[in-house]
N, C-alpha and C. Protein backbone atom coordinates (compact mmCIF):
# COMPACT_ATOMS: atom_id res chain seq x y z
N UNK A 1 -24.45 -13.47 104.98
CA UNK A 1 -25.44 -13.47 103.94
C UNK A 1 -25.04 -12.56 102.79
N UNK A 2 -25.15 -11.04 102.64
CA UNK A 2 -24.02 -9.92 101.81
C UNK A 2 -22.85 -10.59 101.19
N UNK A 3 -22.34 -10.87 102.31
CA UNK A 3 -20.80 -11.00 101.97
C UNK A 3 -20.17 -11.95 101.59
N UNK A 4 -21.10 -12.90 101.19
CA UNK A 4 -20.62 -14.00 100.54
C UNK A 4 -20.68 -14.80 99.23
N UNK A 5 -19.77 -14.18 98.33
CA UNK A 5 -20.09 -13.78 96.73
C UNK A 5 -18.56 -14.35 96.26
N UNK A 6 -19.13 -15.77 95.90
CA UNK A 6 -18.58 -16.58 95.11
C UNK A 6 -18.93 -16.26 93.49
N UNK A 7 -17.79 -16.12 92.76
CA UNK A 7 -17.87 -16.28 90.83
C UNK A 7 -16.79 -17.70 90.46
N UNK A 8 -17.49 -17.64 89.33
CA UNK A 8 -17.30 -18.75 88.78
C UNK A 8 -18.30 -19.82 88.38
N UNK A 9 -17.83 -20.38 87.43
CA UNK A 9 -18.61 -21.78 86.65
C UNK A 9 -19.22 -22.91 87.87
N UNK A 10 -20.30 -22.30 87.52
CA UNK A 10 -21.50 -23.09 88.31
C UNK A 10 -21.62 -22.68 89.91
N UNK A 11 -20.98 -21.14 90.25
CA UNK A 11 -21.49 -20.64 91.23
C UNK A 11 -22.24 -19.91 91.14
N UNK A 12 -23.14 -19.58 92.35
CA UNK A 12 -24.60 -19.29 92.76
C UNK A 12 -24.18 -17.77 92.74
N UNK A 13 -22.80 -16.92 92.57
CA UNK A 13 -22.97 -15.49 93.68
C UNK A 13 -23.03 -15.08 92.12
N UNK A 14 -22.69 -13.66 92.48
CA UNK A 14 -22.68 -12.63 91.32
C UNK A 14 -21.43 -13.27 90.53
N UNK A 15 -22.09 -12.90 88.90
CA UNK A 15 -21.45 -13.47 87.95
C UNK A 15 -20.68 -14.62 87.29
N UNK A 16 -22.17 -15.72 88.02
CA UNK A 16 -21.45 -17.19 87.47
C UNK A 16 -21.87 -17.22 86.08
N UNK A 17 -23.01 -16.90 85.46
CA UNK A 17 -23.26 -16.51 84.37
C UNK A 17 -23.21 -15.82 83.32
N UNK A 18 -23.22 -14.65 83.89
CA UNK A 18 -22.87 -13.50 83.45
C UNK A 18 -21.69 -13.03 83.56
N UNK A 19 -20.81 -13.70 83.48
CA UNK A 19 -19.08 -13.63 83.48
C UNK A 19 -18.72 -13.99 82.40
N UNK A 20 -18.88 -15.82 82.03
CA UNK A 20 -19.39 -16.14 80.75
C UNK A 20 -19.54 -15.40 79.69
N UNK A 21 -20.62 -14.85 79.96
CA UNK A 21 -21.65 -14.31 78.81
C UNK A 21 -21.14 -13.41 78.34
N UNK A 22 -20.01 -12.56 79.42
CA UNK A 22 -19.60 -10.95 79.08
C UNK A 22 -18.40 -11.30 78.27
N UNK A 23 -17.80 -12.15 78.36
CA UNK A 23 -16.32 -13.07 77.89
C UNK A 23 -16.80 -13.39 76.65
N UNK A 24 -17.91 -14.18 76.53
CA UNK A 24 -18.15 -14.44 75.34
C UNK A 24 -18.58 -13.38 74.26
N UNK A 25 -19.04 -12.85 74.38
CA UNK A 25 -18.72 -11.67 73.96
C UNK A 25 -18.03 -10.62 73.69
N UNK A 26 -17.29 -10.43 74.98
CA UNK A 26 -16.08 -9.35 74.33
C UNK A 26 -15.32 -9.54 73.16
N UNK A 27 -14.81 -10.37 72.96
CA UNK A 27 -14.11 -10.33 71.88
C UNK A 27 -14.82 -9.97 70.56
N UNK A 28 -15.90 -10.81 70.43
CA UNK A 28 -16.59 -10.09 69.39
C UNK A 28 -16.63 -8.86 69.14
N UNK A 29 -16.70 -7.99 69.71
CA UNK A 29 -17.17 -6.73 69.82
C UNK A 29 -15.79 -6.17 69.82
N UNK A 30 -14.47 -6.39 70.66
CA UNK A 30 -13.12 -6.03 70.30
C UNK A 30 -12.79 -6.17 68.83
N UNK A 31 -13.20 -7.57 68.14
CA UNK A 31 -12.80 -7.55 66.80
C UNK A 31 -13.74 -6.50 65.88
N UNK A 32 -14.58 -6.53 66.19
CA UNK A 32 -15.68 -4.88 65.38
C UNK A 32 -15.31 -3.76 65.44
N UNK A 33 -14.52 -3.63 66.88
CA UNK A 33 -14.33 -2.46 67.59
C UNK A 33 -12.85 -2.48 66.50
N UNK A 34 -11.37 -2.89 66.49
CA UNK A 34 -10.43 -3.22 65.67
C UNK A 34 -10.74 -3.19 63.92
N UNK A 35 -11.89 -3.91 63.78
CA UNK A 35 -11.90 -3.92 61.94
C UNK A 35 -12.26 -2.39 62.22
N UNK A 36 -13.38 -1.44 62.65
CA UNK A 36 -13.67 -0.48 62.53
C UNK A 36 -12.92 0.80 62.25
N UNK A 37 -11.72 0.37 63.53
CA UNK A 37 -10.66 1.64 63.25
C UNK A 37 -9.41 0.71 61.91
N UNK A 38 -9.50 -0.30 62.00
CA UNK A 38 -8.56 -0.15 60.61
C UNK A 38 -9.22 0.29 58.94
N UNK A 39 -10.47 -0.18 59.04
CA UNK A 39 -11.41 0.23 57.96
C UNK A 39 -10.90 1.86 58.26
N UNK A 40 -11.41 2.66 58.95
CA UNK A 40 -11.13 3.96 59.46
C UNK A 40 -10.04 4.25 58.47
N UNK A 41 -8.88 3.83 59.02
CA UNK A 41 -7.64 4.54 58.69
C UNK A 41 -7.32 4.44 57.39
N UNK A 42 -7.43 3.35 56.76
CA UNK A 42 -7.45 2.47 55.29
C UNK A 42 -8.53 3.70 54.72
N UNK A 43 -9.87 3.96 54.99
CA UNK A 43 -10.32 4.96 54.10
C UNK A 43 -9.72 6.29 54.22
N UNK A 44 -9.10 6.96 55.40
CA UNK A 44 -8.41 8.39 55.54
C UNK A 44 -7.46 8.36 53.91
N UNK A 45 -6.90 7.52 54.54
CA UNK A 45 -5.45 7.21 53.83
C UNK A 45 -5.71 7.30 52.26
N UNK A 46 -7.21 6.37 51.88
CA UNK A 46 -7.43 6.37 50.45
C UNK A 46 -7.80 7.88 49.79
N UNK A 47 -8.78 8.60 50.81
CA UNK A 47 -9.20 9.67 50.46
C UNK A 47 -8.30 10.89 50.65
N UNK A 48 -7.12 10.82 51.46
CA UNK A 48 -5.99 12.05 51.21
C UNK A 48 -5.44 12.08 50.21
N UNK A 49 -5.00 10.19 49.78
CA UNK A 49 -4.33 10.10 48.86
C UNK A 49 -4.70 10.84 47.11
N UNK A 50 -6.21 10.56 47.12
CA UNK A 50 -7.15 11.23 45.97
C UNK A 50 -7.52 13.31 45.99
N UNK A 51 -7.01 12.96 46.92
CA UNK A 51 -6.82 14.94 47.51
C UNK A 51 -5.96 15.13 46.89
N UNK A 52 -4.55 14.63 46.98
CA UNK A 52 -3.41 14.80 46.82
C UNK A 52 -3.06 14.67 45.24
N UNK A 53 -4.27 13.81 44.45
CA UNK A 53 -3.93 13.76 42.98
C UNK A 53 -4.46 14.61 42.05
N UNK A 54 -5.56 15.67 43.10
CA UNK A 54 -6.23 16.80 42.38
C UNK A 54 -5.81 18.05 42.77
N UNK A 55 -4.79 18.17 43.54
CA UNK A 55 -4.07 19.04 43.69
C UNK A 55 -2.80 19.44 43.15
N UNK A 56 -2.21 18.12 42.56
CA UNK A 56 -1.43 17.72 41.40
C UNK A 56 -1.82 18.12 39.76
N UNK A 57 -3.03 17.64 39.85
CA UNK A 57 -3.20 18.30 38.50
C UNK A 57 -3.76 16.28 37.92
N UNK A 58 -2.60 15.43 38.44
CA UNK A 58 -3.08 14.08 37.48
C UNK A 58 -4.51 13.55 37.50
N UNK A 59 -4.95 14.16 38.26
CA UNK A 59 -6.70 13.33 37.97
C UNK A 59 -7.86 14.26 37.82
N UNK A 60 -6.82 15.33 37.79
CA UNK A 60 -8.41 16.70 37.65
C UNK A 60 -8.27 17.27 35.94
N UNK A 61 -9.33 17.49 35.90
CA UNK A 61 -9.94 17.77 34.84
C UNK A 61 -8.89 18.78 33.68
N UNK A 62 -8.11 19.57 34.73
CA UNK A 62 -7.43 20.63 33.77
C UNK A 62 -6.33 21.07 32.80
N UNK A 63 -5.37 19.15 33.24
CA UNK A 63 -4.46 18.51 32.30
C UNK A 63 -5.38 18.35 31.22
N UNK A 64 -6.51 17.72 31.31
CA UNK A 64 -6.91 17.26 30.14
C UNK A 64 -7.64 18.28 29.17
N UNK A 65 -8.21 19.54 30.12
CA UNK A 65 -8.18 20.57 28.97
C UNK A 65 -7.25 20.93 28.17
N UNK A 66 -6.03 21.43 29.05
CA UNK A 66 -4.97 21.76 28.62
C UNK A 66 -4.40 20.76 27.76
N UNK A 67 -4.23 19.68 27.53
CA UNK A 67 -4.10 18.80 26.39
C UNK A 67 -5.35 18.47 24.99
N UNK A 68 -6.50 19.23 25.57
CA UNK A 68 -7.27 19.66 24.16
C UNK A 68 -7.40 20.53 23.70
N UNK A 69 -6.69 21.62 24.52
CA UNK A 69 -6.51 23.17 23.55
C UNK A 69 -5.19 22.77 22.95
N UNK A 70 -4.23 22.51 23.37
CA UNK A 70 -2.91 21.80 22.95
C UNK A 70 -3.24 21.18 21.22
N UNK A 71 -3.99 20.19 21.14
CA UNK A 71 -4.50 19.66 20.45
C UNK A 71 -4.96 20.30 19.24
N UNK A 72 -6.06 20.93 19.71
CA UNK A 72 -6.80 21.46 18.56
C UNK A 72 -5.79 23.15 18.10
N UNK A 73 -4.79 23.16 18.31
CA UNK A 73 -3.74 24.43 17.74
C UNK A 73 -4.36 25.87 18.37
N UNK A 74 -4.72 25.87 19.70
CA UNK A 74 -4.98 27.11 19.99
C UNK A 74 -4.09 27.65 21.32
N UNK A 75 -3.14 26.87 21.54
CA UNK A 75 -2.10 27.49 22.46
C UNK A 75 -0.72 26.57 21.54
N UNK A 76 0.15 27.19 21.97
CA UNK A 76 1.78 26.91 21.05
C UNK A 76 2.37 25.72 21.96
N UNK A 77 3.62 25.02 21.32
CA UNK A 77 3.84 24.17 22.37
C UNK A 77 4.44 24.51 23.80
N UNK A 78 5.34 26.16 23.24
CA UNK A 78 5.70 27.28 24.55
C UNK A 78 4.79 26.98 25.43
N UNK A 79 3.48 27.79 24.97
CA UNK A 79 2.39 27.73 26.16
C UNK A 79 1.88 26.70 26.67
N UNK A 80 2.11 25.61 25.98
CA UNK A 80 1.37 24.13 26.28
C UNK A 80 2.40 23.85 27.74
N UNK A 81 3.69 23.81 27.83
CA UNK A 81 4.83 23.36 28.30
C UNK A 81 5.15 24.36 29.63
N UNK A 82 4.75 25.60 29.31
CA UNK A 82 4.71 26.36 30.59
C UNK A 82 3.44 26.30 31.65
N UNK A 83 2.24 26.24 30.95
CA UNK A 83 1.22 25.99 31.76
C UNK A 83 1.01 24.34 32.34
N UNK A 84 1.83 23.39 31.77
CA UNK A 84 1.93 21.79 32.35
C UNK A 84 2.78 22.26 33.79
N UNK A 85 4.10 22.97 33.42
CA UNK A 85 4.87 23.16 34.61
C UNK A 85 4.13 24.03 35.76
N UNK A 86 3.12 24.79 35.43
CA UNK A 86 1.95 25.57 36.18
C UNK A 86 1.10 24.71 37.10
N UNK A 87 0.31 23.59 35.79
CA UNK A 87 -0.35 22.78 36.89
C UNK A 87 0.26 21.93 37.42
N UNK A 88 1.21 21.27 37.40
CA UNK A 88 2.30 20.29 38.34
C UNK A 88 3.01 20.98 39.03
């Protein structure tokens, strides 16, 4: 009576259904589980990369001061040229 536990399609024991059901499913949930960590890594990657350009100097704010004091004649091109090699 216990011990007699047939699976499979269109058997009566544990998991003729619910074998199915879990199958049909897994994958779904593997592919969520997969987009999730590549989404993941794809954003690390974007957001070090934007770390990495304000630590540089090319996307932060202080090239572009330094190219409007430049500008308006209140540092020389000496000083313009030593403080570029400063922030890069």
């Amino acid at each position: 009576m216990w011990g007699n536990y047939t699976c499979g399609p269109g058997a009566g024991g544990i998991g003729g259904m619910m074998g199915w059901f879990g199958f049909g499913l897994g994958w779904i949930f593997t592919l969520v589980f997969w987009a999730l960590v590549i989404w993941g890594i794809y954003t690390l990657i974007k957001w070090a990369n934007e770390q990495g350009k304000l630590k540089t100097g090319e996307g932060g704010g202080a090239m572009r001061i330094l190219k409007e004091r430049y500008a308006k004649g209140e540092i020389s091109k000496e000083q313009f040229e030593q403080m570029k090699k400063d922030l890069i």
